[in-house]
PDB file of N, CA and C in Angstrom:
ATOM      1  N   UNK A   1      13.214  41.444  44.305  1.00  0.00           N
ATOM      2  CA  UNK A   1      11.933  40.773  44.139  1.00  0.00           C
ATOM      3  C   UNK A   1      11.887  39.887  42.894  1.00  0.00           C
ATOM      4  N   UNK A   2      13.029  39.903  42.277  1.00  0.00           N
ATOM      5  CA  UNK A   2      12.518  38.799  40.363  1.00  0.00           C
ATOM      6  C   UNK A   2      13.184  37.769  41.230  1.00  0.00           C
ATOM      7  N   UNK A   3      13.479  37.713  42.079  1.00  0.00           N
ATOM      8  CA  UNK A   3      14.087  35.807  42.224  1.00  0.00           C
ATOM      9  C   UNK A   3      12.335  35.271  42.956  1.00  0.00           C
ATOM     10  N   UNK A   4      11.505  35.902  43.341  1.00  0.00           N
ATOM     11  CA  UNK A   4      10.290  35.470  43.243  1.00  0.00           C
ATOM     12  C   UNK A   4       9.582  35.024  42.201  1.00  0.00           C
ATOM     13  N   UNK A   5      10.081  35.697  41.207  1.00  0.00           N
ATOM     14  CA  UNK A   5       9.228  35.303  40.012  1.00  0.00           C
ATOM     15  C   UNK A   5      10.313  34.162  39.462  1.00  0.00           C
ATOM     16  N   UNK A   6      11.264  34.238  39.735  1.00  0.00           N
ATOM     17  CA  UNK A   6      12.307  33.249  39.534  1.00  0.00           C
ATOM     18  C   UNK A   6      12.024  31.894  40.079  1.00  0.00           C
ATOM     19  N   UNK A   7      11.564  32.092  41.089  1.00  0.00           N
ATOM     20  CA  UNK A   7      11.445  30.572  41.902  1.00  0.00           C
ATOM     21  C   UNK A   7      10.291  30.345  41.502  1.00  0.00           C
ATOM     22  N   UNK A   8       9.151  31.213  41.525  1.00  0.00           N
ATOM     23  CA  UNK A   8       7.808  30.669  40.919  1.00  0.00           C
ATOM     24  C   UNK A   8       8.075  29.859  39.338  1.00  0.00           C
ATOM     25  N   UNK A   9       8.674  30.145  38.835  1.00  0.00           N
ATOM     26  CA  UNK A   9       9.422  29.819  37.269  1.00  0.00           C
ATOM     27  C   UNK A   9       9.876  28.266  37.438  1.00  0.00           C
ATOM     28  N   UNK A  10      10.747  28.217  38.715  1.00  0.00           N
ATOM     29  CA  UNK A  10      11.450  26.994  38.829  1.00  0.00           C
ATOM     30  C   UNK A  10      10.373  26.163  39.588  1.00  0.00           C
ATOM     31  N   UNK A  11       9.576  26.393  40.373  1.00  0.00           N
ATOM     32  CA  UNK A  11       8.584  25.639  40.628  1.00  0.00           C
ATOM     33  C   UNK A  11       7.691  24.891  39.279  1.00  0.00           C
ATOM     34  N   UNK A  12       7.490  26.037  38.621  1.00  0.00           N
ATOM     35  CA  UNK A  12       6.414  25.330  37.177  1.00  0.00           C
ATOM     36  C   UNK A  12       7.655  24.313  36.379  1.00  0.00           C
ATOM     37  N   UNK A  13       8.563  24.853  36.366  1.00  0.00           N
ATOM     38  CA  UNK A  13       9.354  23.671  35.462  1.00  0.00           C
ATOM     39  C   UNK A  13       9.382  22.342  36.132  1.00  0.00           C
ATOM     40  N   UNK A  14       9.581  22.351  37.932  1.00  0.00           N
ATOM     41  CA  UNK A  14       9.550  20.972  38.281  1.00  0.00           C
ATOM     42  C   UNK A  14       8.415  20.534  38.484  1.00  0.00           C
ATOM     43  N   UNK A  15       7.384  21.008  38.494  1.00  0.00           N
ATOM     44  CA  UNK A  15       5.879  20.657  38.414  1.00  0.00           C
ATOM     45  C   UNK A  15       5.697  19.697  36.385  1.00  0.00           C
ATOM     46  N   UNK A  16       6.528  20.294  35.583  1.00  0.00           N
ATOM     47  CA  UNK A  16       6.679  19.739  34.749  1.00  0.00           C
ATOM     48  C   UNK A  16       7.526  18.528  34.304  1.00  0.00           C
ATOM     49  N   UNK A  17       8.320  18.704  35.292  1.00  0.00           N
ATOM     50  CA  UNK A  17       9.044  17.653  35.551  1.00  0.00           C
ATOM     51  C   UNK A  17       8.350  16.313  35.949  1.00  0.00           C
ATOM     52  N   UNK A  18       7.481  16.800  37.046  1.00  0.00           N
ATOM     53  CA  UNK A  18       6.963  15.483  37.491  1.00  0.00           C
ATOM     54  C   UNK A  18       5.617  15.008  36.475  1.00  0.00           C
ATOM     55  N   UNK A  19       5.431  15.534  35.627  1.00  0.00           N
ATOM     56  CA  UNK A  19       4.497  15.538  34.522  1.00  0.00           C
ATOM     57  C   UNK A  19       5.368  14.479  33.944  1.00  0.00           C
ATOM     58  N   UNK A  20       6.069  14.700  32.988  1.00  0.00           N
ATOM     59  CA  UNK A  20       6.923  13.926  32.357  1.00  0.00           C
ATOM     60  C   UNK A  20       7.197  12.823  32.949  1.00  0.00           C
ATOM     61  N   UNK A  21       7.770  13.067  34.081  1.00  0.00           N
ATOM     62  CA  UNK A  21       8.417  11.439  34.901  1.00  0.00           C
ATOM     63  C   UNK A  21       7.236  10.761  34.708  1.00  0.00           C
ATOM     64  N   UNK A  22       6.124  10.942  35.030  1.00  0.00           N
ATOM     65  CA  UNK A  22       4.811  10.288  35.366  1.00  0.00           C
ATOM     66  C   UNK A  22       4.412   9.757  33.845  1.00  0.00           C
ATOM     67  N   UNK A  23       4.907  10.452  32.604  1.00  0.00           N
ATOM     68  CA  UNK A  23       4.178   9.722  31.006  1.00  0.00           C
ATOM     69  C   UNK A  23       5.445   8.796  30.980  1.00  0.00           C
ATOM     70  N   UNK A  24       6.536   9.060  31.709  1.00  0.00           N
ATOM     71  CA  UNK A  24       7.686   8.084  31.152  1.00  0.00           C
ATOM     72  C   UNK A  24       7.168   6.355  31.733  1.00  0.00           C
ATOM     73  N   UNK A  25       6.759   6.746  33.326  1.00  0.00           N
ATOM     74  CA  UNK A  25       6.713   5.794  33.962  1.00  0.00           C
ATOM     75  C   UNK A  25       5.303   4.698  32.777  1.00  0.00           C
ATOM     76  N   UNK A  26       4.269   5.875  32.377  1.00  0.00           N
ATOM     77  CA  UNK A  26       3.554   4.847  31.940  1.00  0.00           C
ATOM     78  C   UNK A  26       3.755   4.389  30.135  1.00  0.00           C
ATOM     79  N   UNK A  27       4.931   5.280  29.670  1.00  0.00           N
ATOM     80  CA  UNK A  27       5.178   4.370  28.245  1.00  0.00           C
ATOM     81  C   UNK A  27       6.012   3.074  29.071  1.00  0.00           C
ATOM     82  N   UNK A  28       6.341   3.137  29.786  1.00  0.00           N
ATOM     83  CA  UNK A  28       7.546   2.200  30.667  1.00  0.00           C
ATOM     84  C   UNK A  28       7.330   0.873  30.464  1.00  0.00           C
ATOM     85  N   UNK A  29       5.835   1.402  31.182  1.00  0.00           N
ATOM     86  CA  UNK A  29       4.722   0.362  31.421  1.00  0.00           C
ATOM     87  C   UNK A  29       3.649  -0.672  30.394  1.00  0.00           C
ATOM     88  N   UNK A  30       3.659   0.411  29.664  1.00  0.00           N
ATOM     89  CA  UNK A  30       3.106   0.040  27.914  1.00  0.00           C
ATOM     90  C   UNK A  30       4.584  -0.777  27.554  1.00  0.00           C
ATOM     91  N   UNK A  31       5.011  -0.413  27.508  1.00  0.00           N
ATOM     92  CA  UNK A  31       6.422  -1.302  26.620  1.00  0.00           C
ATOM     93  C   UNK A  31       6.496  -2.587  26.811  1.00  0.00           C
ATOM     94  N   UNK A  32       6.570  -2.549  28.454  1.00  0.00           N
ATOM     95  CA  UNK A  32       6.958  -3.915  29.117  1.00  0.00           C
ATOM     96  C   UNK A  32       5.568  -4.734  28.834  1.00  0.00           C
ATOM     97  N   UNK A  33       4.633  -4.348  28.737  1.00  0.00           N
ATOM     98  CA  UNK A  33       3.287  -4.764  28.695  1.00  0.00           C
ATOM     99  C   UNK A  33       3.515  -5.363  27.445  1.00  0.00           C
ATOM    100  N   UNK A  34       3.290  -4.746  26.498  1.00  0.00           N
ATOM    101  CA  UNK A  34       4.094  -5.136  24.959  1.00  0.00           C
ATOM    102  C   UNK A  34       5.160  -5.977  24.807  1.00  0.00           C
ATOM    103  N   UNK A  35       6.364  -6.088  25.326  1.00  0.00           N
ATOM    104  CA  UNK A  35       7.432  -6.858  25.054  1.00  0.00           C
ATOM    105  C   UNK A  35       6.598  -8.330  25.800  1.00  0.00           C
ATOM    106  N   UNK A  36       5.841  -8.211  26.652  1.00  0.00           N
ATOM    107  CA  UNK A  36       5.651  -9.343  27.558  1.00  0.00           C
ATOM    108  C   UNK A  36       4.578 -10.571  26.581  1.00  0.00           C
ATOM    109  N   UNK A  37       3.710  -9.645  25.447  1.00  0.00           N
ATOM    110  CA  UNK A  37       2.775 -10.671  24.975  1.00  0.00           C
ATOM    111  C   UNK A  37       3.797 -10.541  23.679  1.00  0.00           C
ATOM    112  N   UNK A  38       4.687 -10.089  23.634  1.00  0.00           N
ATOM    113  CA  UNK A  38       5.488 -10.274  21.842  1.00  0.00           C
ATOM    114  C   UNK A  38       5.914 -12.008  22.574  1.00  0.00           C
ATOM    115  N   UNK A  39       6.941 -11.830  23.706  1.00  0.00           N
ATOM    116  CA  UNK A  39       7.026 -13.530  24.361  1.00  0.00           C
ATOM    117  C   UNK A  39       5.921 -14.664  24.558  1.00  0.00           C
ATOM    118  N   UNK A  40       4.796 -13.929  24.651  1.00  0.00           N
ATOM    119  CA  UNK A  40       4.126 -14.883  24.471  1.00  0.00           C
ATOM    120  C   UNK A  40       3.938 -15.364  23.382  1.00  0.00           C
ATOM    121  N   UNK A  41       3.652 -14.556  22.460  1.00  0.00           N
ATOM    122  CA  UNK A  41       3.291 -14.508  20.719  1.00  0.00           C
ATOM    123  C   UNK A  41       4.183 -16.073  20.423  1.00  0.00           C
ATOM    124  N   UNK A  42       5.980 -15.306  20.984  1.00  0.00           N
ATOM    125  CA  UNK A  42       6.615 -16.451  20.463  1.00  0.00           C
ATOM    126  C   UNK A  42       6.548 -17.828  21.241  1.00  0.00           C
ATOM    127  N   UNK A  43       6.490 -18.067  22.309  1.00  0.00           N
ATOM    128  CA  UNK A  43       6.124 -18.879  23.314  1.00  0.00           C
ATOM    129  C   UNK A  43       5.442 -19.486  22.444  1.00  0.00           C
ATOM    130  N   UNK A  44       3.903 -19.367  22.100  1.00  0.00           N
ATOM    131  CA  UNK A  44       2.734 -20.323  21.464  1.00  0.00           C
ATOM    132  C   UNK A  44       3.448 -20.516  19.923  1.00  0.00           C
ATOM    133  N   UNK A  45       4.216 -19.114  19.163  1.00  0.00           N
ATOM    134  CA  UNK A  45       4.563 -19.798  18.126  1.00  0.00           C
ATOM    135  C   UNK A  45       4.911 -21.189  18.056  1.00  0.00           C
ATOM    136  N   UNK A  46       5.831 -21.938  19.105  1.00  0.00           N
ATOM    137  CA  UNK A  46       6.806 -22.894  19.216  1.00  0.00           C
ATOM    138  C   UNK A  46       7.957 -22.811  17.746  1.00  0.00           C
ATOM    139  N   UNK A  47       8.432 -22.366  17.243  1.00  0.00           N
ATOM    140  CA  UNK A  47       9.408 -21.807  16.604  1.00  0.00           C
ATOM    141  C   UNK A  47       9.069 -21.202  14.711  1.00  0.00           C
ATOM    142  N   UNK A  48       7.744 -20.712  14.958  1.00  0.00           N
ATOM    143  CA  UNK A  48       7.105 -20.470  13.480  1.00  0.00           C
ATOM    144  C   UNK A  48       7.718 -18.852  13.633  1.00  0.00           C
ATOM    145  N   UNK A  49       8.112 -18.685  12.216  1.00  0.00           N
ATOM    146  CA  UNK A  49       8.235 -17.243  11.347  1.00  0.00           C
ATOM    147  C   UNK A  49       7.407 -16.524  12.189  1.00  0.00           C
ATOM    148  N   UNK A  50       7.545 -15.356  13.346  1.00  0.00           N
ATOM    149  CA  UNK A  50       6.377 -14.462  13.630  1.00  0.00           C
ATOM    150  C   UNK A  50       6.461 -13.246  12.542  1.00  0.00           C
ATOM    151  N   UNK A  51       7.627 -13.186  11.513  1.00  0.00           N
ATOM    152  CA  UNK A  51       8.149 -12.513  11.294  1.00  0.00           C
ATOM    153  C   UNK A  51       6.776 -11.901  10.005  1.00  0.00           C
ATOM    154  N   UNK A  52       6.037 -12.346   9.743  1.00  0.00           N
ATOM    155  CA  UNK A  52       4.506 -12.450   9.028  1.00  0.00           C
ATOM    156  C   UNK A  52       3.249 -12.505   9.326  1.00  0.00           C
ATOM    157  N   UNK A  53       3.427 -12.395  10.910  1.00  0.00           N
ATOM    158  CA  UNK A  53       2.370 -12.263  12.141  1.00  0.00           C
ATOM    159  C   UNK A  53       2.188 -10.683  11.958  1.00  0.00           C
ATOM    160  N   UNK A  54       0.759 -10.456  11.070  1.00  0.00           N
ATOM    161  CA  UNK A  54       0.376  -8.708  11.430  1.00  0.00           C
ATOM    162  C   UNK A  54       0.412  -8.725  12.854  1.00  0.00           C
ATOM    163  N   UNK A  55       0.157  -9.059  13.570  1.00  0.00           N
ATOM    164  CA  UNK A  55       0.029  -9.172  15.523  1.00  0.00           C
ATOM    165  C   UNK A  55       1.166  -8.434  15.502  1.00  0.00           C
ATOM    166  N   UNK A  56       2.127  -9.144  15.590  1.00  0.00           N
ATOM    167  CA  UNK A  56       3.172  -9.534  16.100  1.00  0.00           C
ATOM    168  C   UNK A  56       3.968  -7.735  15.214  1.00  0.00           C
ATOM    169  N   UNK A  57       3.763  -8.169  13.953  1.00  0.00           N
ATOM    170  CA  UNK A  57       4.378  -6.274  13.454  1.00  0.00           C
ATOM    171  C   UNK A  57       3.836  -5.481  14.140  1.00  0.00           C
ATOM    172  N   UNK A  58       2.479  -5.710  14.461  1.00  0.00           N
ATOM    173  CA  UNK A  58       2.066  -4.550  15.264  1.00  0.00           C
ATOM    174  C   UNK A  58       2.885  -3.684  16.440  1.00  0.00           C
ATOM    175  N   UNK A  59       3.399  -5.039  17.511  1.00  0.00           N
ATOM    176  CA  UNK A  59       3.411  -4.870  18.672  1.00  0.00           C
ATOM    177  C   UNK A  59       4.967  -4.537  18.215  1.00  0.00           C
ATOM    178  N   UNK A  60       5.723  -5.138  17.589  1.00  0.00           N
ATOM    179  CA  UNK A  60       6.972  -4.726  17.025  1.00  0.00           C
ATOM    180  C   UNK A  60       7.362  -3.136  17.152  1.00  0.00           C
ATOM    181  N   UNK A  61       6.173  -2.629  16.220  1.00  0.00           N
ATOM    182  CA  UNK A  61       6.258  -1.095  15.415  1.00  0.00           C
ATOM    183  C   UNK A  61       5.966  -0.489  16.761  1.00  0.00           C
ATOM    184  N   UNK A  62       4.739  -0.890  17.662  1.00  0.00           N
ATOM    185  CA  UNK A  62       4.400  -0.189  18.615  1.00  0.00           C
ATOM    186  C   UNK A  62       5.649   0.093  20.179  1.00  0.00           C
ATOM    187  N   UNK A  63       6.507  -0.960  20.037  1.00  0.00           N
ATOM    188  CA  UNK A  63       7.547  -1.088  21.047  1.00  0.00           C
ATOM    189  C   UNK A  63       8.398   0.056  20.372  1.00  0.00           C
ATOM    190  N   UNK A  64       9.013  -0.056  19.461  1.00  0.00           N
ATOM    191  CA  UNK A  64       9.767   0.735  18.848  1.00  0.00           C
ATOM    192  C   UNK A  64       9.059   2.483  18.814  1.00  0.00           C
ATOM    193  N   UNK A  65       8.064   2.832  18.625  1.00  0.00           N
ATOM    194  CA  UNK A  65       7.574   3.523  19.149  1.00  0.00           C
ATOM    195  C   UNK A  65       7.718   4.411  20.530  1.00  0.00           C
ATOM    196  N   UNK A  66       7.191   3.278  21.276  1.00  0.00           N
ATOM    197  CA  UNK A  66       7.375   3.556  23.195  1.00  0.00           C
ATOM    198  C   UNK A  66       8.357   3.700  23.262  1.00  0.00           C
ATOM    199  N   UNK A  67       9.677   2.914  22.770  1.00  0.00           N
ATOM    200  CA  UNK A  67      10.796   3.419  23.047  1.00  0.00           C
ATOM    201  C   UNK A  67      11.598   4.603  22.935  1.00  0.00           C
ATOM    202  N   UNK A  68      11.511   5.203  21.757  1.00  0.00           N
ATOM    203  CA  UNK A  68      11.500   6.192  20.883  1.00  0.00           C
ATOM    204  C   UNK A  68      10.977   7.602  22.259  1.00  0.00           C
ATOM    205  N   UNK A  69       9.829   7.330  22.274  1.00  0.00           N
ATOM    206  CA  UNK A  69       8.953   8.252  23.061  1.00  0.00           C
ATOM    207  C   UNK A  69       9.294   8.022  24.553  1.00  0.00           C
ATOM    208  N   UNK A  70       9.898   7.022  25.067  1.00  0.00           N
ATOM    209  CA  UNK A  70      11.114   6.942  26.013  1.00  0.00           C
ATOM    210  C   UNK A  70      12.052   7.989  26.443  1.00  0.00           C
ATOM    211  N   UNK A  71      12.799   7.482  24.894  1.00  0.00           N
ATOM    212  CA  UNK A  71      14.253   8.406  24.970  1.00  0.00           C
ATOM    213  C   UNK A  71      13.850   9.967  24.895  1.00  0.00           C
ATOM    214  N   UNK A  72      12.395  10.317  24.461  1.00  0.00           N
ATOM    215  CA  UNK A  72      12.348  11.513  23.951  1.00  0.00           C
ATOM    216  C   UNK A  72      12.247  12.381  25.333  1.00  0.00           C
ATOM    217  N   UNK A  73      11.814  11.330  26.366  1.00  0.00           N
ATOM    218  CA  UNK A  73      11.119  12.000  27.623  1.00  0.00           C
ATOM    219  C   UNK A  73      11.908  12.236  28.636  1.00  0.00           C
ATOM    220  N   UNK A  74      13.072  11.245  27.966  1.00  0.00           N
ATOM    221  CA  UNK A  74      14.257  11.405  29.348  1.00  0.00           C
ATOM    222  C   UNK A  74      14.866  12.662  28.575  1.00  0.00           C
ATOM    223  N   UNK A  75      14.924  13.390  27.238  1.00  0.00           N
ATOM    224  CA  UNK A  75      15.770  14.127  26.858  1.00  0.00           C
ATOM    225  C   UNK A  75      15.184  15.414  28.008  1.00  0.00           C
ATOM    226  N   UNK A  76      13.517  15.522  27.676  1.00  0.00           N
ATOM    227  CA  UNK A  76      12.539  16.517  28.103  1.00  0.00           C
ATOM    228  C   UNK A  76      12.842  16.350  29.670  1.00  0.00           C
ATOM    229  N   UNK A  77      13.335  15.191  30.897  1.00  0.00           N
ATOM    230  CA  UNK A  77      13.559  15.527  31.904  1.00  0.00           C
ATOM    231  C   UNK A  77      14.946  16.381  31.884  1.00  0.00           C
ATOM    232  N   UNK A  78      15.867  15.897  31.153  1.00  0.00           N
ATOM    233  CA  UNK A  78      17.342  16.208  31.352  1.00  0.00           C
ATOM    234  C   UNK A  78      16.977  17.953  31.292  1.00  0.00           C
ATOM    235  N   UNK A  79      16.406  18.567  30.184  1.00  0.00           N
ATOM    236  CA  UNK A  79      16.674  19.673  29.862  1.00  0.00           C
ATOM    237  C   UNK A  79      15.780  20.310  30.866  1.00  0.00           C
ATOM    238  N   UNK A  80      14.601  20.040  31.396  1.00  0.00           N
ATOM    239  CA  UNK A  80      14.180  20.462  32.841  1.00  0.00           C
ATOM    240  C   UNK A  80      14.949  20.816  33.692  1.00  0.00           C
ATOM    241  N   UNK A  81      15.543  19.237  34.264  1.00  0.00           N
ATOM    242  CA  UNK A  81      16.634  19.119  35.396  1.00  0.00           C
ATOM    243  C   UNK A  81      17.495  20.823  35.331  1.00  0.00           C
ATOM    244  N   UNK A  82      17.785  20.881  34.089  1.00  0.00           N
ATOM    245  CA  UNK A  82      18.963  21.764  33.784  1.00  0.00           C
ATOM    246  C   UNK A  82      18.480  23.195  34.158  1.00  0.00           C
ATOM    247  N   UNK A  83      17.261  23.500  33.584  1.00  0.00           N
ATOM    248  CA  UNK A  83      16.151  24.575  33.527  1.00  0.00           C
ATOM    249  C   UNK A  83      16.162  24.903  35.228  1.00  0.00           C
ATOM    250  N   UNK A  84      15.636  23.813  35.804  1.00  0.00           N
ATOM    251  CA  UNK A  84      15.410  24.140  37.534  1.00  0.00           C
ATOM    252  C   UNK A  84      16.758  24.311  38.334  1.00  0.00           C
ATOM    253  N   UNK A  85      17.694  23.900  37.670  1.00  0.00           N
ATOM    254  CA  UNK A  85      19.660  24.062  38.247  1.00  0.00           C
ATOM    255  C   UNK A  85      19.774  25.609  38.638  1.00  0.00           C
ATOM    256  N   UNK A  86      19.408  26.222  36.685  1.00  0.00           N
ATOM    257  CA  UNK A  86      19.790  27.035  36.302  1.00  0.00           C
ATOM    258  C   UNK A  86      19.546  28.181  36.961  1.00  0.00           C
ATOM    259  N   UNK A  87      17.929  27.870  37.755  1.00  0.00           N
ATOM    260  CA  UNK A  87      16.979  28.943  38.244  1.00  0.00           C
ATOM    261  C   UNK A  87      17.068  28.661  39.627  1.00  0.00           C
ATOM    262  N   UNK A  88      17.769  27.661  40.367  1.00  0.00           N
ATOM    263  CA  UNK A  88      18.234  27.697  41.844  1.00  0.00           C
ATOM    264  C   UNK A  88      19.053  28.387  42.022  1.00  0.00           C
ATOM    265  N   UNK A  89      20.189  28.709  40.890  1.00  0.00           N
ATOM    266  CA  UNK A  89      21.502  29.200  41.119  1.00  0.00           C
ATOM    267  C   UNK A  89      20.893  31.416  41.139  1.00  0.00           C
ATOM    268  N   UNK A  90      20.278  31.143  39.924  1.00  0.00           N
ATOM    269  CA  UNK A  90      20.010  32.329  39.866  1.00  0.00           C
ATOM    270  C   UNK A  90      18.994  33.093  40.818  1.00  0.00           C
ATOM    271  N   UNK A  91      18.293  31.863  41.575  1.00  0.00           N
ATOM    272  CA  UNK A  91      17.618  32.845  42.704  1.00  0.00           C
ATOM    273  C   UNK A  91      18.313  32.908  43.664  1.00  0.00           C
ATOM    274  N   UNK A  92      19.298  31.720  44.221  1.00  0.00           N
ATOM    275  CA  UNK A  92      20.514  31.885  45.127  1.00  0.00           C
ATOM    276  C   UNK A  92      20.940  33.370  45.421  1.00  0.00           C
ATOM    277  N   UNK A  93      21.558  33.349  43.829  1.00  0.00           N
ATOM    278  CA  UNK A  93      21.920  34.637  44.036  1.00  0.00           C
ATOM    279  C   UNK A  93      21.534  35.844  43.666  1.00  0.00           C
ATOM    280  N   UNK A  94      20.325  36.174  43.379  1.00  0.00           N
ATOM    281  CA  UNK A  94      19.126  37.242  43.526  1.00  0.00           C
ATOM    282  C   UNK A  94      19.090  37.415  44.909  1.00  0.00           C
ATOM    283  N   UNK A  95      18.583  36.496  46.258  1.00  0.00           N
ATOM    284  CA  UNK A  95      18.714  36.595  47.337  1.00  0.00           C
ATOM    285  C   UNK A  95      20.117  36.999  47.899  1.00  0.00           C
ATOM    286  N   UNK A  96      21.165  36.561  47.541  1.00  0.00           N
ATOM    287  CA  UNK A  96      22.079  37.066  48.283  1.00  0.00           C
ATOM    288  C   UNK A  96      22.907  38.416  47.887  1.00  0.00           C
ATOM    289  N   UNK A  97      22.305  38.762  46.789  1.00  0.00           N
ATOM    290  CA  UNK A  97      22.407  40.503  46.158  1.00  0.00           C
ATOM    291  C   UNK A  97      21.735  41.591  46.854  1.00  0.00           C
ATOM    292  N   UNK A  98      20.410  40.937  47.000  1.00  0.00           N
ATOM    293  CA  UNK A  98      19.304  41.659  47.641  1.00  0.00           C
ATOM    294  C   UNK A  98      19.775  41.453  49.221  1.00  0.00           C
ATOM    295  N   UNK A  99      20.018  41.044  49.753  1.00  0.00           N
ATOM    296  CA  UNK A  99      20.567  40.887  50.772  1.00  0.00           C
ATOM    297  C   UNK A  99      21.856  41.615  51.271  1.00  0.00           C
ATOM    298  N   UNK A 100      22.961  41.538  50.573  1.00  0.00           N
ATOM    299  CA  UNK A 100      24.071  42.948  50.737  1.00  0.00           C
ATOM    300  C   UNK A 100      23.899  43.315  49.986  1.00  0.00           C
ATOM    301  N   UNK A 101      22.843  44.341  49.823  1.00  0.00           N
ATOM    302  CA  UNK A 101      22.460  45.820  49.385  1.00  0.00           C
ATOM    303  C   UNK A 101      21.753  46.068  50.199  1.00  0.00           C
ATOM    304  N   UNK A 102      20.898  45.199  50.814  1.00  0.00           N
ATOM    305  CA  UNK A 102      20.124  45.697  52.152  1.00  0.00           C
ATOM    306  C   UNK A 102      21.346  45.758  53.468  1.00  0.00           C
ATOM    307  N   UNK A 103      22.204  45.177  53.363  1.00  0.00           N
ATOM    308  CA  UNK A 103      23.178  45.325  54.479  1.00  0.00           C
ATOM    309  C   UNK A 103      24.153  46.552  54.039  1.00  0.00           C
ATOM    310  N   UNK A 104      23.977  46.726  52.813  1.00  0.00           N
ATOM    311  CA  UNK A 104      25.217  48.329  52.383  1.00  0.00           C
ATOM    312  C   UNK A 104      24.155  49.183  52.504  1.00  0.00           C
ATOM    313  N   UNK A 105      22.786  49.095  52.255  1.00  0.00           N
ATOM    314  CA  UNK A 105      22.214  50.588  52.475  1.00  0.00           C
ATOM    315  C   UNK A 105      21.754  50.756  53.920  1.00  0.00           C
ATOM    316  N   UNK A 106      22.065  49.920  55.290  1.00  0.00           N
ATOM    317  CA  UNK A 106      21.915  50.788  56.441  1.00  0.00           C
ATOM    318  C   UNK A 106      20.835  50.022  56.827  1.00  0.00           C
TER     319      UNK A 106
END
């Protein structure tokens, strides 16, 4: 009976999983949103220093940021991924223990 509580386990981790995928998709989205008016920024510059544009640091610091919080989220899927592996294998074979022992005891 613990590979029940086992799989219930691996269910909440990929339920967390799709939590995560879902903040990745929207820093994704913030970023690109961001990188898209930094081009504009420079676009209208026509070739001025943005490099003194508070705007423009803003959106800088804030990309670097999203990104950051990117990489942090793919670390938080990877070690999921690994978490729900770990707990397929081990209810695998919870079931197939419980299973010949029910076939050795008759």
């Amino acid at each position: 009976m613990t590979f029940l509580a086992c799989d219930g386990q691996k269910n909440f981790f990929i339920m967390q999983k799709s939590q995560v995928q879902f903040e990745m998709s929207l820093v994704g989205s913030r970023a690109l949103m961001i990188t898209r008016n930094m081009d504009q920024m420079a676009a209208i510059a026509d070739g001025e220093d943005l490099e003194n544009n508070a705007d423009y640091q803003y959106l800088q610091r804030e990309e670097e940021f999203l990104e950051t919080r990117k990489d942090n989220l793919e670390s938080q899927i990877a070690l999921l991924d690994a978490q729900v592996n770990g707990l397929k294998t081990l209810v695998n074979n919870n079931i197939k223990n419980s299973c010949g022992l029910n076939l050795l005891g008759g």
